[in-house]
N, C-alpha and C. Protein backbone atom coordinates (compact mmCIF):
# COMPACT_ATOMS: atom_id res chain seq x y z
N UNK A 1 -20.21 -26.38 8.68
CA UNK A 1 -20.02 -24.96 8.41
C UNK A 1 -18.53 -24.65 8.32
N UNK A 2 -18.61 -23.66 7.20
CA UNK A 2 -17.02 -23.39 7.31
C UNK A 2 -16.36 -22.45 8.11
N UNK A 3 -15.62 -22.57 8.97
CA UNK A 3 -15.18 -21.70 10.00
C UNK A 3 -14.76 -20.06 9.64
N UNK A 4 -15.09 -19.32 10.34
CA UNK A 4 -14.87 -18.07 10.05
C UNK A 4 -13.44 -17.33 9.35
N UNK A 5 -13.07 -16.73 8.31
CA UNK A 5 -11.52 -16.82 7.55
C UNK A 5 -11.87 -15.36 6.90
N UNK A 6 -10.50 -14.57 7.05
CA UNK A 6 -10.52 -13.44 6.25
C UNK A 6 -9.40 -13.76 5.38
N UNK A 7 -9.59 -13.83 4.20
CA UNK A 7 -8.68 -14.04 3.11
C UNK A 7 -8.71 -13.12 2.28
N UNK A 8 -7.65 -12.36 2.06
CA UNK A 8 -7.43 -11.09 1.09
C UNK A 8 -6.30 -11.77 -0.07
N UNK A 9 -6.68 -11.43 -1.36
CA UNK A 9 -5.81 -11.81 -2.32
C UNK A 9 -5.14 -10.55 -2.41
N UNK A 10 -4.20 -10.33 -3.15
CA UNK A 10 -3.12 -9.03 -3.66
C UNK A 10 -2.87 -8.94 -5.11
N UNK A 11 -3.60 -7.98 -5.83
CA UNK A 11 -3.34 -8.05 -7.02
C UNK A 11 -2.74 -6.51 -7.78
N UNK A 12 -1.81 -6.38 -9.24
CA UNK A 12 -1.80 -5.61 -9.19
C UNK A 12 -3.02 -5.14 -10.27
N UNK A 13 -3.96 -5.65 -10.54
CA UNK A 13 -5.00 -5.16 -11.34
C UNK A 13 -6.64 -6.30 -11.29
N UNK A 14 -7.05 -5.67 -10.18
CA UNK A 14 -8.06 -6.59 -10.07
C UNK A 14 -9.03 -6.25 -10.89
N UNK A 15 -9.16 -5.67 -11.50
CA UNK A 15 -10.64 -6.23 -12.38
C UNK A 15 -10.10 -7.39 -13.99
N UNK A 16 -8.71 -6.80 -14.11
CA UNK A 16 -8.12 -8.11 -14.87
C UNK A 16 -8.35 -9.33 -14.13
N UNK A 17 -8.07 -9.46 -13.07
CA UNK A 17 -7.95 -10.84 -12.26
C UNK A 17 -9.97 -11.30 -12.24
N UNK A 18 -10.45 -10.52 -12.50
CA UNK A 18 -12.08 -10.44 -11.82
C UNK A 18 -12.42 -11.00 -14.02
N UNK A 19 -11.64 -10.92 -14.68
CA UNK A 19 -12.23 -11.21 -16.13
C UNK A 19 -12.08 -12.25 -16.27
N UNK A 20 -11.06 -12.94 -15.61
CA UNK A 20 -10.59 -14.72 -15.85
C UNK A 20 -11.64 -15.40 -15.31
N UNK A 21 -11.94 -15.06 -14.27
CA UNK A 21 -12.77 -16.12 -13.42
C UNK A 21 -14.17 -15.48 -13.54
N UNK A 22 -15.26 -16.84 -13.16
CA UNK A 22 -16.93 -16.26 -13.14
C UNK A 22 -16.86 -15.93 -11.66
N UNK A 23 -17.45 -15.07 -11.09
CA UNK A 23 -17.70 -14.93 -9.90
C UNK A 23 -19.12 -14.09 -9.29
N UNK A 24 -19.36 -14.08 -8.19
CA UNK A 24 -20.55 -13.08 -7.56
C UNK A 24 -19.76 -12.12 -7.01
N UNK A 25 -20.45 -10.81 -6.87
CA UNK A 25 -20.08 -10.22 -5.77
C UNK A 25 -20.79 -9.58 -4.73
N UNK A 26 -20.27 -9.51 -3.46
CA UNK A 26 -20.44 -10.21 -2.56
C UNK A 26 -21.67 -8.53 -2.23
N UNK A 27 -22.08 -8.28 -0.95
CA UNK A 27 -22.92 -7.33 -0.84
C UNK A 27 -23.07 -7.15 0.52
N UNK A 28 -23.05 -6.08 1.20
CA UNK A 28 -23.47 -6.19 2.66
C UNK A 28 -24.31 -5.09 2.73
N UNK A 29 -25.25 -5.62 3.47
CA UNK A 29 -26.85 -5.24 4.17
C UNK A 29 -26.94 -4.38 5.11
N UNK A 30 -27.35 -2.99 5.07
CA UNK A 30 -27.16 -2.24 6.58
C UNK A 30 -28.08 -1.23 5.93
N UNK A 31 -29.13 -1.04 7.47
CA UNK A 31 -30.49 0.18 7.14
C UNK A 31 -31.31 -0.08 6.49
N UNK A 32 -31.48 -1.49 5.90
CA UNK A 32 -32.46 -1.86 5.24
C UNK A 32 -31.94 -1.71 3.34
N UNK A 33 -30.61 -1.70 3.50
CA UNK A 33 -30.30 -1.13 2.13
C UNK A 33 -29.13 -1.85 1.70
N UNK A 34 -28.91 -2.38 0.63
CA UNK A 34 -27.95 -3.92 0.13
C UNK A 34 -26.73 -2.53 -1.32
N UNK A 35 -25.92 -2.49 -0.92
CA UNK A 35 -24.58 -2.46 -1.48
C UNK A 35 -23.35 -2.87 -1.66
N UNK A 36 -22.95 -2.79 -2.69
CA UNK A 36 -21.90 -3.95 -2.78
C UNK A 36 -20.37 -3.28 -1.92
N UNK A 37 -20.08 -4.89 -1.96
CA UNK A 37 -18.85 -5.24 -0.88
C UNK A 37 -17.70 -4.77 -1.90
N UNK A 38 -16.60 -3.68 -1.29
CA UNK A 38 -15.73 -3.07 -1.79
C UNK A 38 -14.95 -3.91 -2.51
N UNK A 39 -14.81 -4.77 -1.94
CA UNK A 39 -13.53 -5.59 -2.28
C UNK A 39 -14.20 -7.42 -2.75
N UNK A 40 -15.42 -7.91 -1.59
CA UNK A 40 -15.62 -9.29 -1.76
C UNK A 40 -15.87 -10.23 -2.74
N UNK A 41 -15.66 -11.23 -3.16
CA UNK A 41 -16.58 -12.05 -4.25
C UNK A 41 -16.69 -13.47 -3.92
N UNK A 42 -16.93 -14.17 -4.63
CA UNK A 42 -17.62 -15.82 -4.55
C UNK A 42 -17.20 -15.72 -5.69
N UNK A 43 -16.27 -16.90 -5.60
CA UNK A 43 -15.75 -17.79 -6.89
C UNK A 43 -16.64 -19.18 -7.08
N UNK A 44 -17.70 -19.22 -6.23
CA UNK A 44 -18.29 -20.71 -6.45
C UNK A 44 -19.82 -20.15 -6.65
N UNK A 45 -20.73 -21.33 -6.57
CA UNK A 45 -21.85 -20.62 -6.78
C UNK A 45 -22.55 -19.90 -5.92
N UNK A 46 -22.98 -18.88 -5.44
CA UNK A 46 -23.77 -18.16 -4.84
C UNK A 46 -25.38 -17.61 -5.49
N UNK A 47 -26.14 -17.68 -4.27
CA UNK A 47 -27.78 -17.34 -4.78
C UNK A 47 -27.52 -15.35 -5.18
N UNK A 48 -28.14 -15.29 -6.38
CA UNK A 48 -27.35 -13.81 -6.66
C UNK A 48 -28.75 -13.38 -7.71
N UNK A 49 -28.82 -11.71 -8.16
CA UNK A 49 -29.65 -10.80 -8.34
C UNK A 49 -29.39 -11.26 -9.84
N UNK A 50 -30.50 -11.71 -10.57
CA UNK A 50 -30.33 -11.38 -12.21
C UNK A 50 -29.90 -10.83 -12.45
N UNK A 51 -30.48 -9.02 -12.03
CA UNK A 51 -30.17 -8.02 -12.36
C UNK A 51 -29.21 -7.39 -11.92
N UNK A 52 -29.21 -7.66 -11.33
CA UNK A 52 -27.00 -6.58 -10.84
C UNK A 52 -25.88 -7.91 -10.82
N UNK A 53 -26.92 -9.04 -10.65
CA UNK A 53 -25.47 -10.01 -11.10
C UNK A 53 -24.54 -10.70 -9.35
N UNK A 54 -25.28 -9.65 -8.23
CA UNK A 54 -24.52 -9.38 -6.99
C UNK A 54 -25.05 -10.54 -6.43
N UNK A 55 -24.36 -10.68 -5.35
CA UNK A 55 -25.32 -11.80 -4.66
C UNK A 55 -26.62 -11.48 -3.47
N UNK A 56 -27.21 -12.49 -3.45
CA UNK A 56 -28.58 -11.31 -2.44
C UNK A 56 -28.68 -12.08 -0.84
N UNK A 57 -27.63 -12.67 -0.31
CA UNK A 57 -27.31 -12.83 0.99
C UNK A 57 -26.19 -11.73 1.82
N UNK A 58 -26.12 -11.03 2.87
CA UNK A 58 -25.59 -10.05 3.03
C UNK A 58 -23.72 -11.46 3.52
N UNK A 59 -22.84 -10.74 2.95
CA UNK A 59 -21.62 -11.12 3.47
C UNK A 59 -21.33 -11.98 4.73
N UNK A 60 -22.16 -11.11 5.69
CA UNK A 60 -21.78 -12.10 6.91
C UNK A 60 -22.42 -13.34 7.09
N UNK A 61 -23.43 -13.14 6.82
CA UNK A 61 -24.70 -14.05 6.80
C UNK A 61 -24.36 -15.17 5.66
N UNK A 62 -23.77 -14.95 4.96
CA UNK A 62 -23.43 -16.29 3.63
C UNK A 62 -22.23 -16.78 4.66
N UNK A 63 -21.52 -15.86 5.25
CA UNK A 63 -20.80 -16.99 5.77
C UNK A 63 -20.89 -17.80 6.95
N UNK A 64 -22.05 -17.68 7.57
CA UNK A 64 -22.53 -18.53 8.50
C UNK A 64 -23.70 -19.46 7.80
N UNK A 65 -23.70 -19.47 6.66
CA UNK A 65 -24.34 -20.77 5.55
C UNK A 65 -23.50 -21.55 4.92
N UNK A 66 -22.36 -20.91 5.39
CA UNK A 66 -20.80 -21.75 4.50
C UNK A 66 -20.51 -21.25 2.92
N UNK A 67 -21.01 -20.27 3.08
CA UNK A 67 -20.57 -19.61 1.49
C UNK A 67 -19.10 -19.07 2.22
N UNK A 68 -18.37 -18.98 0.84
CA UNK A 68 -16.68 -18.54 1.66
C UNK A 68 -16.17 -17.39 0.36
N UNK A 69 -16.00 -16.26 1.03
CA UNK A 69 -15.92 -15.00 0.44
C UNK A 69 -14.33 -14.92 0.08
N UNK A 70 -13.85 -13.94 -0.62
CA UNK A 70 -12.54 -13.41 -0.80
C UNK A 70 -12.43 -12.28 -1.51
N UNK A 71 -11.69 -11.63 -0.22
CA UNK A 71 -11.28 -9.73 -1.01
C UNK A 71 -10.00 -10.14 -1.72
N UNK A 72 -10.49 -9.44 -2.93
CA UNK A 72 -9.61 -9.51 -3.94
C UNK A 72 -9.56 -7.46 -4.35
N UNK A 73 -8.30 -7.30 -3.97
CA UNK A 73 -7.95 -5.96 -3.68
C UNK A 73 -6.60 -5.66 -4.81
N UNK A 74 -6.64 -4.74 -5.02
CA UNK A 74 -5.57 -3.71 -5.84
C UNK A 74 -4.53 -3.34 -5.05
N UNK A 75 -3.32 -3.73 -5.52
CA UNK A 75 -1.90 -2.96 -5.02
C UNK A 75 -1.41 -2.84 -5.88
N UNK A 76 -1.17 -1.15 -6.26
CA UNK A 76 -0.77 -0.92 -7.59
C UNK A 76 0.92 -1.32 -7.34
N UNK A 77 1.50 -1.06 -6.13
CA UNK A 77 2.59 -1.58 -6.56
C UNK A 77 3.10 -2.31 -6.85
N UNK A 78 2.71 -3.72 -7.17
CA UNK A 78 2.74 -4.91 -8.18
C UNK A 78 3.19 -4.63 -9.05
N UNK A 79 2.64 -3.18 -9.90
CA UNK A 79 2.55 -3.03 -11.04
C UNK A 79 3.92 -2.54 -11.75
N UNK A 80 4.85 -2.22 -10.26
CA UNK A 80 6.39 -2.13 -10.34
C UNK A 80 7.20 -3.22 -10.73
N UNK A 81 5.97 -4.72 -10.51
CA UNK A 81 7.19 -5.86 -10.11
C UNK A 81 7.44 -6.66 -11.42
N UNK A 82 8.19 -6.78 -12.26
CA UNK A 82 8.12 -7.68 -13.13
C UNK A 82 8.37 -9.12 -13.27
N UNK A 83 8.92 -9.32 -11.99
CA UNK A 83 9.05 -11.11 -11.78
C UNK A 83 8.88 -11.40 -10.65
N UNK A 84 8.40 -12.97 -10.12
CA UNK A 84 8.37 -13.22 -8.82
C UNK A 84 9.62 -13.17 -8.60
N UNK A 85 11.00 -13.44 -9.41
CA UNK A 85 12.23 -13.30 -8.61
C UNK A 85 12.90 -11.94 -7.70
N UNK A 86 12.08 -10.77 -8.13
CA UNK A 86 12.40 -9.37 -8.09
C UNK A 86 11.42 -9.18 -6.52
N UNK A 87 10.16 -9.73 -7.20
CA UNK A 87 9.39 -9.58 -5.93
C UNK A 87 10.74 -10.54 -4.80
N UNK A 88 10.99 -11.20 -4.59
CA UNK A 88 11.43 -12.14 -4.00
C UNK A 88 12.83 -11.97 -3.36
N UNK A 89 13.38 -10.56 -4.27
CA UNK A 89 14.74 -10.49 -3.73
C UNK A 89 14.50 -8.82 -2.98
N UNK A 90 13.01 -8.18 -3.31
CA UNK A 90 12.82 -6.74 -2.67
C UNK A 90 12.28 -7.20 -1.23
N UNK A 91 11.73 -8.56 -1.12
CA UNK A 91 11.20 -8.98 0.50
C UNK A 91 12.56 -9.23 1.37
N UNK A 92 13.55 -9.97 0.66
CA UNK A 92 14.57 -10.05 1.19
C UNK A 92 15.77 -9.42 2.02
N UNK A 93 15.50 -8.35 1.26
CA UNK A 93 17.03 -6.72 1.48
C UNK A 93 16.01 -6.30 2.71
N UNK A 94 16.81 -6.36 3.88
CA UNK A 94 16.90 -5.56 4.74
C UNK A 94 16.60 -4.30 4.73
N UNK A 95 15.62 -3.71 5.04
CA UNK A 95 14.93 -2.13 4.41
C UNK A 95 16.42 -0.84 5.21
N UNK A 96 16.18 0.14 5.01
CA UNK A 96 16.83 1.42 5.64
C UNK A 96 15.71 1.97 6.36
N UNK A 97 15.32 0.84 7.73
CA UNK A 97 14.18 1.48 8.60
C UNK A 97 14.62 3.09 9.37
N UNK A 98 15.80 3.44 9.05
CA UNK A 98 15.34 5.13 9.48
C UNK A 98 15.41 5.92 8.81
N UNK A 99 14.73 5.48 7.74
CA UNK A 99 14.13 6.53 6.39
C UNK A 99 12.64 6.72 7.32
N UNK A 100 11.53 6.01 7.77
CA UNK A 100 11.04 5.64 8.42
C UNK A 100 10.73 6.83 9.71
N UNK A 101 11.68 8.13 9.47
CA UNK A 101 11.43 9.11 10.24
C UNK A 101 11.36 10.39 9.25
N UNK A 102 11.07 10.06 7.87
CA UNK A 102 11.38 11.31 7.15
C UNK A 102 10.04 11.37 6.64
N UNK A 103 8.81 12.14 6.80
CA UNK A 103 7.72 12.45 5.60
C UNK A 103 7.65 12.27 5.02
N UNK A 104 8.57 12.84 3.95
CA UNK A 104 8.90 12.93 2.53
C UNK A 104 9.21 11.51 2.40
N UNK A 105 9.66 10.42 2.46
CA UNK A 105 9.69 8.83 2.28
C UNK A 105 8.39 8.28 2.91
N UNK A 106 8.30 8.56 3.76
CA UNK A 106 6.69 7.53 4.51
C UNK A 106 5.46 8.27 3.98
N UNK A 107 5.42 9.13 2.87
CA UNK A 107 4.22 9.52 1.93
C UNK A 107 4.05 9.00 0.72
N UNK A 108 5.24 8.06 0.74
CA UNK A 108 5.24 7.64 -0.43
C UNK A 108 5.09 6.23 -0.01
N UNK A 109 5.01 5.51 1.34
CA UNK A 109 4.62 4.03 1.33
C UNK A 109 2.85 4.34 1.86
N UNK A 110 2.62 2.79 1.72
CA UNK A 110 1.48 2.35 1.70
C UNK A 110 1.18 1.70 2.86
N UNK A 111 0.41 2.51 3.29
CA UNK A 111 -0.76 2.12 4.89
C UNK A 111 0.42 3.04 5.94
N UNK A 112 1.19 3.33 5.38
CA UNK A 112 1.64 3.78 6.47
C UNK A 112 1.87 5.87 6.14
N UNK A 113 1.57 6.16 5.26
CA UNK A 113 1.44 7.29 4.45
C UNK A 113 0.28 8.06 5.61
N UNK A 114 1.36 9.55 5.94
CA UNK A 114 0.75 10.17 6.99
C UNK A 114 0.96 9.78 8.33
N UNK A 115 1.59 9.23 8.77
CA UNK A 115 1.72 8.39 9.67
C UNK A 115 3.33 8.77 10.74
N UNK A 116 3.55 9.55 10.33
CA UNK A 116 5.20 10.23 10.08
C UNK A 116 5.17 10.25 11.95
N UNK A 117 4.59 10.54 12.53
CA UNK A 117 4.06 10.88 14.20
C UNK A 117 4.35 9.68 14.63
N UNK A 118 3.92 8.63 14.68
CA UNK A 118 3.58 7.44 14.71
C UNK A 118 4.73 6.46 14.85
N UNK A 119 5.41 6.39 13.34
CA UNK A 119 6.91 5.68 13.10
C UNK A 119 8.03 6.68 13.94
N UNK A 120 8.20 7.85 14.02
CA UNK A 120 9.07 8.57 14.88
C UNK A 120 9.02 8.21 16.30
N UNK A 121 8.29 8.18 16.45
CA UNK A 121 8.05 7.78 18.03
C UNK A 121 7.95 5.63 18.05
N UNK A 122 7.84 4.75 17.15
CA UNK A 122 7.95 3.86 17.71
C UNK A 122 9.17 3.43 17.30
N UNK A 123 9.47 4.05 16.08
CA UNK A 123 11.05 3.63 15.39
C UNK A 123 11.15 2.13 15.18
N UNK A 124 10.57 0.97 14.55
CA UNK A 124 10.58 0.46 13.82
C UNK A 124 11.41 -0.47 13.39
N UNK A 125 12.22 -1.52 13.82
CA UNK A 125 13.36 -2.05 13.40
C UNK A 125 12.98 -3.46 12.74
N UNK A 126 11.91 -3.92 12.86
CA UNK A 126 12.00 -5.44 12.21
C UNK A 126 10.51 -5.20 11.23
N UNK A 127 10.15 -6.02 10.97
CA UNK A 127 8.56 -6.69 10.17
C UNK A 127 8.15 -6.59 11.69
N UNK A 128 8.02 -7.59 12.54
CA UNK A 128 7.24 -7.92 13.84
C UNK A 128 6.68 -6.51 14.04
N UNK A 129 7.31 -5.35 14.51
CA UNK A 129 7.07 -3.72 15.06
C UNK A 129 6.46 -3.23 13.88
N UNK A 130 7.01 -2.99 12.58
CA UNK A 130 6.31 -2.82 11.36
C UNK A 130 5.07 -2.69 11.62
N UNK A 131 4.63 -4.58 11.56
CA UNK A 131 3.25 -5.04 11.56
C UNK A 131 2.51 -4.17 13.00
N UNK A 132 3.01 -4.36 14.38
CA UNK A 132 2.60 -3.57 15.30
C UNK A 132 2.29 -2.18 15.23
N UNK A 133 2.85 -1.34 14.30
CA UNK A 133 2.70 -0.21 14.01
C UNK A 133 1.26 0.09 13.10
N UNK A 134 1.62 -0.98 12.07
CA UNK A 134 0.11 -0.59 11.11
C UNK A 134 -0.98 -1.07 12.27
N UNK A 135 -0.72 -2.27 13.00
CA UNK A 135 -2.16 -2.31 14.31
C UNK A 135 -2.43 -1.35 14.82
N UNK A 136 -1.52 -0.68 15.55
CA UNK A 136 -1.47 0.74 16.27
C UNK A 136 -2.24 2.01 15.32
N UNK A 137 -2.34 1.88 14.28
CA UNK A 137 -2.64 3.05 13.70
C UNK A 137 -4.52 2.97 13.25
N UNK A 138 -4.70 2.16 13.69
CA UNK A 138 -6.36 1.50 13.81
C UNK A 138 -6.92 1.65 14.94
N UNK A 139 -7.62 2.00 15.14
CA UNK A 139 -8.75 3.07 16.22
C UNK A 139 -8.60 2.03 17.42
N UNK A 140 -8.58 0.58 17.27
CA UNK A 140 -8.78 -0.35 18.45
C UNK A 140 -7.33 -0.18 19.85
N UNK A 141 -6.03 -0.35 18.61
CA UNK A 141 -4.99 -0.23 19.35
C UNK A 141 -4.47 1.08 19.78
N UNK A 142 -4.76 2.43 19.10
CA UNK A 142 -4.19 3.16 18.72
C UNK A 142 -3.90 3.71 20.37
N UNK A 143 -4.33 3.17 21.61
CA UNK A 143 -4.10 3.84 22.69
C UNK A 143 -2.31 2.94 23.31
N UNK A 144 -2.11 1.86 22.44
CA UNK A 144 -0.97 1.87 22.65
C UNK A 144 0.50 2.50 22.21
N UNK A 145 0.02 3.26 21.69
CA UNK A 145 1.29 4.60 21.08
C UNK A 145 2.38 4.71 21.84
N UNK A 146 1.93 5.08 23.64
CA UNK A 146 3.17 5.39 24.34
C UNK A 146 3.52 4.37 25.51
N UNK A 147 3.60 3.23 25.00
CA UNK A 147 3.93 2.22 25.53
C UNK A 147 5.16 1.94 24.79
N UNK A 148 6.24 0.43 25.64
CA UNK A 148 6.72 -0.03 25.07
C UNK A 148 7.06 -1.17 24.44
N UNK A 149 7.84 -1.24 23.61
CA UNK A 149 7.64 -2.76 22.67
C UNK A 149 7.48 -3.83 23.49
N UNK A 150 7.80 -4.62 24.77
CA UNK A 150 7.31 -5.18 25.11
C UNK A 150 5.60 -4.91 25.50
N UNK A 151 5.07 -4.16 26.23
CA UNK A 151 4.28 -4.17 26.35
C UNK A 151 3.20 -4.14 25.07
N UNK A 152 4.06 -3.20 23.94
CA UNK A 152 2.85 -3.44 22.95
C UNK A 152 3.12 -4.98 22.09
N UNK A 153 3.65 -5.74 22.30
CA UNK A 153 3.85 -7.13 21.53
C UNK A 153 2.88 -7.83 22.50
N UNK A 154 2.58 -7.43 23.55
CA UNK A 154 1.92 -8.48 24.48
C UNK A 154 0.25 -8.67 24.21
N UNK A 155 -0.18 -6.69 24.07
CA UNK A 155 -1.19 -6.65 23.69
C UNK A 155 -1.77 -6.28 22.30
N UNK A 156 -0.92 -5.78 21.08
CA UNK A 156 -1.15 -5.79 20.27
C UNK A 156 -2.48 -6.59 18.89
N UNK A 157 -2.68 -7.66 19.44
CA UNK A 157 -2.49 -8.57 19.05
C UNK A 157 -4.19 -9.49 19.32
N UNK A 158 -4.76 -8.87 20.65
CA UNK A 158 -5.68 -9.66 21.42
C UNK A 158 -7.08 -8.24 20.81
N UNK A 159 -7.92 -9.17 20.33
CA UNK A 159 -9.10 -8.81 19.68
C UNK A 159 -9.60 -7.87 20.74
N UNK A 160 -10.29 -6.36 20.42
CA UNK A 160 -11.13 -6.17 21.17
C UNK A 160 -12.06 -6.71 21.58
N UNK A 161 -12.85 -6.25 22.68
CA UNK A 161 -13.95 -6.76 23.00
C UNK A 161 -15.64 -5.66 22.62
N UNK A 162 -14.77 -4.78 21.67
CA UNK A 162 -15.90 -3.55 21.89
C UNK A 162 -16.21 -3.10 20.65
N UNK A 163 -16.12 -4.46 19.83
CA UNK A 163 -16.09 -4.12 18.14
C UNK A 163 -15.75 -2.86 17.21
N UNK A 164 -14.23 -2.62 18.30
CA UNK A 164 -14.01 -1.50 17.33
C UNK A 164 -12.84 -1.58 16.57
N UNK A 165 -12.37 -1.01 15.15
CA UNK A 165 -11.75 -1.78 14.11
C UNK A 165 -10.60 -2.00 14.41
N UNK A 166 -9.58 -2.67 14.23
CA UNK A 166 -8.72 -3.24 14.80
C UNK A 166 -7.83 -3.73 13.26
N UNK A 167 -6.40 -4.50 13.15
CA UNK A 167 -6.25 -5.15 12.13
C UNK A 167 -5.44 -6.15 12.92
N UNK A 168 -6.04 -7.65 12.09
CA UNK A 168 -5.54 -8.90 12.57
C UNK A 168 -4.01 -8.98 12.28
N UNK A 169 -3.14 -9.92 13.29
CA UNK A 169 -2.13 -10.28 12.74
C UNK A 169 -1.65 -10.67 11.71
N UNK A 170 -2.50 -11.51 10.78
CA UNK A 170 -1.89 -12.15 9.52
C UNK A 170 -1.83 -10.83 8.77
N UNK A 171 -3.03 -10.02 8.52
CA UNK A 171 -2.74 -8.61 7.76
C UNK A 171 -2.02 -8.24 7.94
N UNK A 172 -1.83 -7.48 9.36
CA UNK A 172 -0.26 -6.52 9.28
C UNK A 172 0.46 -6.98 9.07
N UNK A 173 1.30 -8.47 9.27
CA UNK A 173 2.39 -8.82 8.85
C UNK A 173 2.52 -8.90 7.67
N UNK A 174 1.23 -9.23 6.63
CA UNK A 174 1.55 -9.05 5.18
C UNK A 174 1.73 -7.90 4.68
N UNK A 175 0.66 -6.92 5.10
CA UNK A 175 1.01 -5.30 4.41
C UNK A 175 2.12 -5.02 5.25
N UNK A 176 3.26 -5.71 6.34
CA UNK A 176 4.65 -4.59 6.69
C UNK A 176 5.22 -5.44 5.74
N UNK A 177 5.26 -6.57 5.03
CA UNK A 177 6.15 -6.71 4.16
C UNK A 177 5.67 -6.54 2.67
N UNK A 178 4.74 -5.82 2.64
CA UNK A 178 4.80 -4.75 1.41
C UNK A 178 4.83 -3.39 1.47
N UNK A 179 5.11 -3.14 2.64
CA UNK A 179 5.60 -2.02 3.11
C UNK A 179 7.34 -1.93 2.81
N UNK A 180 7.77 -3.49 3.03
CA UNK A 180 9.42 -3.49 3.16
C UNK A 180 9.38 -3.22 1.92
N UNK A 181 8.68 -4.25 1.07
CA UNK A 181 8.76 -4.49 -0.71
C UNK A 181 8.94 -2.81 -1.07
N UNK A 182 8.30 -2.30 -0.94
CA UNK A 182 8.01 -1.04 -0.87
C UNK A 182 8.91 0.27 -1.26
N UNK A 183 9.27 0.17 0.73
CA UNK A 183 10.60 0.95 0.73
C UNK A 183 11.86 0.86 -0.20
N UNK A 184 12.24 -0.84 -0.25
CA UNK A 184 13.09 -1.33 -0.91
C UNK A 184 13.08 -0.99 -2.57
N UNK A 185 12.03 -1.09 -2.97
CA UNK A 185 11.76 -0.70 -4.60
C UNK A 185 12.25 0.78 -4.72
N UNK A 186 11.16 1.40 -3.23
CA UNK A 186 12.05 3.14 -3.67
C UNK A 186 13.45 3.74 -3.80
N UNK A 187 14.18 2.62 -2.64
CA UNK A 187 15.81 2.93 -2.95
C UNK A 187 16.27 2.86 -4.02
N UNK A 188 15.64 1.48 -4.10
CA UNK A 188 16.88 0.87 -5.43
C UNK A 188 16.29 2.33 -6.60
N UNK A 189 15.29 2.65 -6.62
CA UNK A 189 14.84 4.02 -8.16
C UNK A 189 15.41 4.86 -7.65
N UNK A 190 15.27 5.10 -6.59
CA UNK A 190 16.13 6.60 -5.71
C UNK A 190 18.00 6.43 -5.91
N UNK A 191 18.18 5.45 -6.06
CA UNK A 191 19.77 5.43 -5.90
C UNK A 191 20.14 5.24 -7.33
């Protein structure tokens, strides 16, 4: 069996990316009632519906048969990037993390939009806190708000036990550095 894996791709136009390849998509089961998975698909073969094309094992359940899923998701801001070198030099630049206290700038990034309460009060200086911040803003952590960075690096991080939603480490650290990508793209248009 293949071990349990959340793998999210990043695209800036997924149903282009969804025309290249054959795939299923994926479906999860709840109330007696099968709708499709926002984001999931099967790039290999999966047992799937003639008629909708979907697959007819619910998500979780294919993957405890060893079927192996992947969200393949939309970030339109890709759609800013015209080279991996650009992508590559906006991860790089050191962001202006105390923009990071203004509304008017943190409505315009992604996952962290609305959030203005949140970044003021943890203030933000690396990716590591970044990523801690988008955890924090998910119902599981969100009681660590008025703690401090040590204490929230300690627990940040450790799965509930009470299945309530939470976001893993590898995520946040990827969406705070498209969060940096982000910020960084807005200067350089802003300046």
């Amino acid at each position: 069996m293949i071990p349990a894996t959340d793998i999210d791709i990043d695209t800036a136009d997924r149903n282009r990316v969804l025309e290249l390849f054959p795939h299923t998509v994926a479906v999860i089961k709840r109330d007696k009632k099968t709708v499709k998975h926002n984001t999931g698909v099967y790039f290999h073969k999966m047992p799937s519906d003639p008629f909708t094309g979907m697959a007819t094992i619910d998500h979780k359940e294919a993957e405890d048969r060893g079927f192996f899923k992947l969200d393949v998701l939309n970030l339109s801001l890709y759609k800013g990037i015209q080279t991996p070198q650009q992508l590559d030099q906006l991860m790089e630049i050191e962001p202006q993390w105390d923009l990071l206290v203004h509304d008017e700038f943190i409505d315009m990034l992604f996952h962290v939009k609305g959030h203005g309460d949140i970044l003021r009060k943890l203030k933000p200086t690396n990716i590591t806190q970044l990523a801690a911040v988008l955890a924090i803003i998910r119902p599981a952590k969100r009681h660590l708000i008025d703690r401090d960075w040590d204490t929230i690096m300690k627990q940040v991080w450790i799965p509930p036990t009470d299945g309530t939603y939470y976001f893993k480490k590898s995520h946040a650290v990827a969406y705070a550095h498209v969060v940096v990508v982000q910020m960084n793209q807005l200067v350089d248009t802003l300046t």
